[in-house]
Protein backbone atom coordinates (compact mmCIF):
# COMPACT_ATOMS: atom_id res chain seq x y z
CA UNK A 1 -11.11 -99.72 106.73
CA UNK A 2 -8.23 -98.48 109.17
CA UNK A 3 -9.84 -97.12 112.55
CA UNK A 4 -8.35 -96.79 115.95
CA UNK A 5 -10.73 -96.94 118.92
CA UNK A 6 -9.62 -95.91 122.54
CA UNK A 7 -10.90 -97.19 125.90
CA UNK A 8 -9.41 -94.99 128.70
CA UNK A 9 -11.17 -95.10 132.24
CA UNK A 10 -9.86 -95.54 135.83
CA UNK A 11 -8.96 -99.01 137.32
CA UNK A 12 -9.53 -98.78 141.09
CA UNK A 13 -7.48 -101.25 143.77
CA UNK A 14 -9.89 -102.38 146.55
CA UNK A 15 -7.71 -104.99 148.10
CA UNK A 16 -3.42 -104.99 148.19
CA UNK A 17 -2.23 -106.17 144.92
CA UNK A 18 1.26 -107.34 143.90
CA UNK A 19 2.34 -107.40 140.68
CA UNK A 20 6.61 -108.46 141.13
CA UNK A 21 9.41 -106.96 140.39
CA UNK A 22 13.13 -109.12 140.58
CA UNK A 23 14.40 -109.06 144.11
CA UNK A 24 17.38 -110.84 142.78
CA UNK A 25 19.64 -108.25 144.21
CA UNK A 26 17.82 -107.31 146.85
CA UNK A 27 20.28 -105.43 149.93
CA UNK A 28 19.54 -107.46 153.26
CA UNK A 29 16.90 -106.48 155.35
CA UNK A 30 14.90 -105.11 151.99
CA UNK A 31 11.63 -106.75 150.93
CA UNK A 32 11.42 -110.06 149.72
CA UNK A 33 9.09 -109.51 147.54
CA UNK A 34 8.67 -105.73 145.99
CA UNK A 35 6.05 -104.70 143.47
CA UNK A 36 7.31 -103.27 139.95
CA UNK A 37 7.68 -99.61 139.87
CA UNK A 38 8.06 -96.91 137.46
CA UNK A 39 11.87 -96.06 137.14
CA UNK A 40 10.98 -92.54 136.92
CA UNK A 41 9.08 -91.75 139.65
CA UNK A 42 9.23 -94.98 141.67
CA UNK A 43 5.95 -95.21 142.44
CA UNK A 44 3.75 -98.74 141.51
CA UNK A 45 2.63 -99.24 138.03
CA UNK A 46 0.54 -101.71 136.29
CA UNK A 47 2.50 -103.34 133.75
CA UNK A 48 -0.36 -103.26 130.23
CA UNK A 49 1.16 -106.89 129.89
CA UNK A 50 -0.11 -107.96 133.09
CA UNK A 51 -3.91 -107.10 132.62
CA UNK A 52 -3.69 -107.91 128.74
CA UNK A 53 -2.37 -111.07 129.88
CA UNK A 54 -5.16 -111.87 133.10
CA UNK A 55 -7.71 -110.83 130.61
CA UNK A 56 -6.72 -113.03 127.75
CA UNK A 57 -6.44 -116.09 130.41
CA UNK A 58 -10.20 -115.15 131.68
CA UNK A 59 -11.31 -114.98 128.15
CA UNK A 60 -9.72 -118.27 127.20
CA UNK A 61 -11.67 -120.31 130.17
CA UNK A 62 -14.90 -118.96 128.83
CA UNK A 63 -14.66 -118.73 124.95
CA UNK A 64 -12.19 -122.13 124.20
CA UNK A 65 -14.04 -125.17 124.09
CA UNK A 66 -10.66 -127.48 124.97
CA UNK A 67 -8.19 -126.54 127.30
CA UNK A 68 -5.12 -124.57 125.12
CA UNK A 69 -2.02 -125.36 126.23
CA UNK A 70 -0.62 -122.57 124.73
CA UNK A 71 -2.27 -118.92 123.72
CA UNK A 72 -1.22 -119.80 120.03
CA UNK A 73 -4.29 -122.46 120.43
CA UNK A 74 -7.12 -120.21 122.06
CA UNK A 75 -10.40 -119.87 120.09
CA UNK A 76 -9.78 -118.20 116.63
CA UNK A 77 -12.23 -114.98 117.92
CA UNK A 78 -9.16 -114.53 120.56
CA UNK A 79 -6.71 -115.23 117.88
CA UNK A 80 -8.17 -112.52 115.73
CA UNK A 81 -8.35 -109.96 118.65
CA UNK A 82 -4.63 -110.98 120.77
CA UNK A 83 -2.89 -112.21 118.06
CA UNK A 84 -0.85 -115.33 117.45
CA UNK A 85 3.12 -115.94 117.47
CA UNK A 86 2.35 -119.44 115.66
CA UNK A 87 4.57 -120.60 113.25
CA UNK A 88 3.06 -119.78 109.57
CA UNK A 89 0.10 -118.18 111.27
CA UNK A 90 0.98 -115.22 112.95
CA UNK A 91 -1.67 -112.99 113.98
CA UNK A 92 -1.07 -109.11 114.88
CA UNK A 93 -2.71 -108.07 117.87
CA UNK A 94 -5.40 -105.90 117.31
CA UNK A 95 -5.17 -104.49 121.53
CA UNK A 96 -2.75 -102.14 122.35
CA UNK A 97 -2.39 -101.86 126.38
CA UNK A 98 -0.53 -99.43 127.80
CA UNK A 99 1.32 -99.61 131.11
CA UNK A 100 -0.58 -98.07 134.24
CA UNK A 101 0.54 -95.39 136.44
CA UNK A 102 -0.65 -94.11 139.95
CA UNK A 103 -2.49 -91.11 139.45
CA UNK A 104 -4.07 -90.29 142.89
CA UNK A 105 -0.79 -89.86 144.71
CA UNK A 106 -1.69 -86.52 146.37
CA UNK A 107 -5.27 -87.64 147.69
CA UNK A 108 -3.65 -91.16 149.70
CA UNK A 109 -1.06 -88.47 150.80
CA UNK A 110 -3.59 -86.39 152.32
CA UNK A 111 -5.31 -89.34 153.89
CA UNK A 112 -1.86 -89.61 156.06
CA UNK A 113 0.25 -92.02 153.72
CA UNK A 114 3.85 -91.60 153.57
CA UNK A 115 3.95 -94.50 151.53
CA UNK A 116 2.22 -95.80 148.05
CA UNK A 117 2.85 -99.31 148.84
CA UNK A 118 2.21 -101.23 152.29
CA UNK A 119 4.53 -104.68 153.56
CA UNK A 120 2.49 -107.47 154.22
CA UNK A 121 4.69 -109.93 156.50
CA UNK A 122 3.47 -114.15 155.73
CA UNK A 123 4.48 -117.16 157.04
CA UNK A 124 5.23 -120.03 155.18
CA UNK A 125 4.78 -123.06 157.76
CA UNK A 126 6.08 -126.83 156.78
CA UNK A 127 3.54 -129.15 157.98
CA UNK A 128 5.84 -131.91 158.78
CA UNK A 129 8.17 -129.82 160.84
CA UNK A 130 5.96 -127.07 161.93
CA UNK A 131 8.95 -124.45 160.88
CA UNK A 132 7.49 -121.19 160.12
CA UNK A 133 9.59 -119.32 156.97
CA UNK A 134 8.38 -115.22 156.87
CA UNK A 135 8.04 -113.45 153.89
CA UNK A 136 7.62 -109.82 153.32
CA UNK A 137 5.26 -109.02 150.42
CA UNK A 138 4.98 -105.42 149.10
CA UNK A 139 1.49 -104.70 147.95
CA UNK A 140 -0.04 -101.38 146.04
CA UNK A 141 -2.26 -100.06 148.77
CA UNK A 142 -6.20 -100.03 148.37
CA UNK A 143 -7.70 -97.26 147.25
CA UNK A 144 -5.17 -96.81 144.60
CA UNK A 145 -6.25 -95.66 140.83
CA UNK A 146 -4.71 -95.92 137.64
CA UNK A 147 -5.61 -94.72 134.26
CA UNK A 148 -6.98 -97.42 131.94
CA UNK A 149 -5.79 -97.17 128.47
CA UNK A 150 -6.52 -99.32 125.73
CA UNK A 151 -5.92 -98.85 122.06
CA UNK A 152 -7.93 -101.07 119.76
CA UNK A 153 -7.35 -101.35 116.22
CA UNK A 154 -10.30 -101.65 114.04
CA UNK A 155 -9.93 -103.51 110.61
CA UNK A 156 -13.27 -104.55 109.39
CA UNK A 157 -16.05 -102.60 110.68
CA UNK A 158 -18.40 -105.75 110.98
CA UNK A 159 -16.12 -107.44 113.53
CA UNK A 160 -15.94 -104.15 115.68
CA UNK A 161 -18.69 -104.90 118.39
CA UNK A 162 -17.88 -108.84 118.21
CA UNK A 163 -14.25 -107.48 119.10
CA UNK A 164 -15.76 -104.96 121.78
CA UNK A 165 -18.04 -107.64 123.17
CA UNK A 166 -15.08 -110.02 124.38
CA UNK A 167 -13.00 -107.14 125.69
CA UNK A 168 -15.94 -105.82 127.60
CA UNK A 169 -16.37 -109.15 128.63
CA UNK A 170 -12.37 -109.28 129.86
CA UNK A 171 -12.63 -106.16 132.25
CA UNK A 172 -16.22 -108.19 133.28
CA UNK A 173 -14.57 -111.73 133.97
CA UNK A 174 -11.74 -109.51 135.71
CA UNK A 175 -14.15 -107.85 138.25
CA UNK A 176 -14.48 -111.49 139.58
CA UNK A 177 -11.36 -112.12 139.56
CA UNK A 178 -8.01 -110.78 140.80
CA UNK A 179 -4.89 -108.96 139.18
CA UNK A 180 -1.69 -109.78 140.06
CA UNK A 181 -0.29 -113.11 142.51
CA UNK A 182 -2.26 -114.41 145.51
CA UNK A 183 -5.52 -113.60 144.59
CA UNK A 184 -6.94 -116.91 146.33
CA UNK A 185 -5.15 -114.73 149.75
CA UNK A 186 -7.24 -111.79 148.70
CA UNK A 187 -5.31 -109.67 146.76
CA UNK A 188 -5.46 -107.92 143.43
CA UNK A 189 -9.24 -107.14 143.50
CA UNK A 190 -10.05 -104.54 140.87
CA UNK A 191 -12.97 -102.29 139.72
CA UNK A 192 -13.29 -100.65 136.72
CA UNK A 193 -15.15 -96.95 136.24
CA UNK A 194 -15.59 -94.26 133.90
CA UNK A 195 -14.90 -96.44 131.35
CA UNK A 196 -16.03 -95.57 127.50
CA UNK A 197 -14.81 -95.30 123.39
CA UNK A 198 -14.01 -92.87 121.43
CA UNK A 199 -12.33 -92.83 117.75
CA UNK A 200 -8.66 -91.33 117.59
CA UNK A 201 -7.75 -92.41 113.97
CA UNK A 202 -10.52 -92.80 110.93
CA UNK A 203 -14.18 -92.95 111.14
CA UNK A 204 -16.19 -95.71 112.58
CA UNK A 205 -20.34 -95.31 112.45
CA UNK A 206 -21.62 -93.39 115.72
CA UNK A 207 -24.29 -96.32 115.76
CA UNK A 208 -21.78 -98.95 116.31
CA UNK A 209 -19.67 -96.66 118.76
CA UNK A 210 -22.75 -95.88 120.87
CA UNK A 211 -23.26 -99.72 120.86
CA UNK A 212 -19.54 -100.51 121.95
CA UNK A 213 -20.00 -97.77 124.72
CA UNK A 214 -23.04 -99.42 126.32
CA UNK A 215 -21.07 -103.01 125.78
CA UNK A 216 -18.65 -100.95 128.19
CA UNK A 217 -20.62 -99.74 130.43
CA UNK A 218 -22.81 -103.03 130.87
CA UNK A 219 -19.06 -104.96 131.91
CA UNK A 220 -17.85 -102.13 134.67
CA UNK A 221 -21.45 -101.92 136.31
């Protein structure tokens, strides 16, 4: 069978989240540490490789039963679904995740924000010397939403809701988790909403799509 099914829903921000661009070239004065942006509009944007990635490393912890150095060596369910780059047995991914923009700029506008992202300023203090080194990390502000959208590419119709169970179980794990770098500070934590299935390409059986939609809506609560 050839099928494609796609998850779209809203991924909401409830605590600042960086995801980083290069500061490399940074002008002095600027932030030290700036999120990625979209060139075009230069507001924040989720990179798809950055939750495809977080979810894959949440799904590894709970379905591998030995720690995989690489992703080439997760647990062949993951193998089938992400793919593989391993020599002689590369996998295609069967997930397509597309990059996330912002798209509730006008509502944080009205709530006063000239800004989409927010400076957090850190210190960095050497116990030995009791130095303090400041940081400036830009953060997407709460409250922010982006459009989920996930393609999934469905190749044998009895491996559909296995396949739907362990992404479901990705957005789950992520819930609990963080997106992003210094979640154990607080940042990056995400909810999903809205979230369901439909078929774009081919036919899949509306028993098994109204079974991949409740797997959905079980994860995102």
């Amino acid at each position: 069978m050839y099928a494609k099914i796609q998850i779209i829903g809203i991924m909401e921000v409830k605590t600042g989240m960086h995801i980083g661009d290069s500061s490399a070239f940074s002008a002095i004065g600027a932030v030290d540490l700036p999120v990625v942006k979209d060139a075009k509009t230069k507001l924040p944007m989720i990179p798809g490789s950055s939750l495809k990635g977080k979810m894959r490393t949440l799904l590894a912890k709970e379905y591998n039963t030995k720690l995989a150095a690489k992703p080439d060596e997760d647990a062949s369910c993951l193998l089938r679904l992400f793919g593989s780059a391993k020599k002689d047995h590369v996998k295609r991914s069967r997930v397509l995740v597309s990059d996330m923009f912002l798209q509730n700029e006008d509502e944080l506008r009205r709530c006063g924000l000239q800004s989409m992202t927010e400076v957090k300023f850190e210190n960095w203090i050497n116990r030995a010397t009791a130095v303090a080194t400041p940081r400036q990390i830009e953060r997407v502000i709460r409250g922010s939403l982006f459009d989920l959208d996930i393609m999934y590419e469905a190749e044998e119709e009895a491996e559909i809701l296995e396949d739907m169970e362990i992404l479901a179980e990705g957005l789950r794990l992520l819930r609990y988790d963080y997106l992003g770098g210094n979640g154990s500070r607080g940042y990056g934590k995400v909810l999903f909403r809205d979230v369901c299935a439909d078929v774009v390409v081919g036919t899949v059986n509306e028993t098994i799509m109204e079974q991949c939609n409740a797997l959905l809506e079980k994860a995102v609560g």
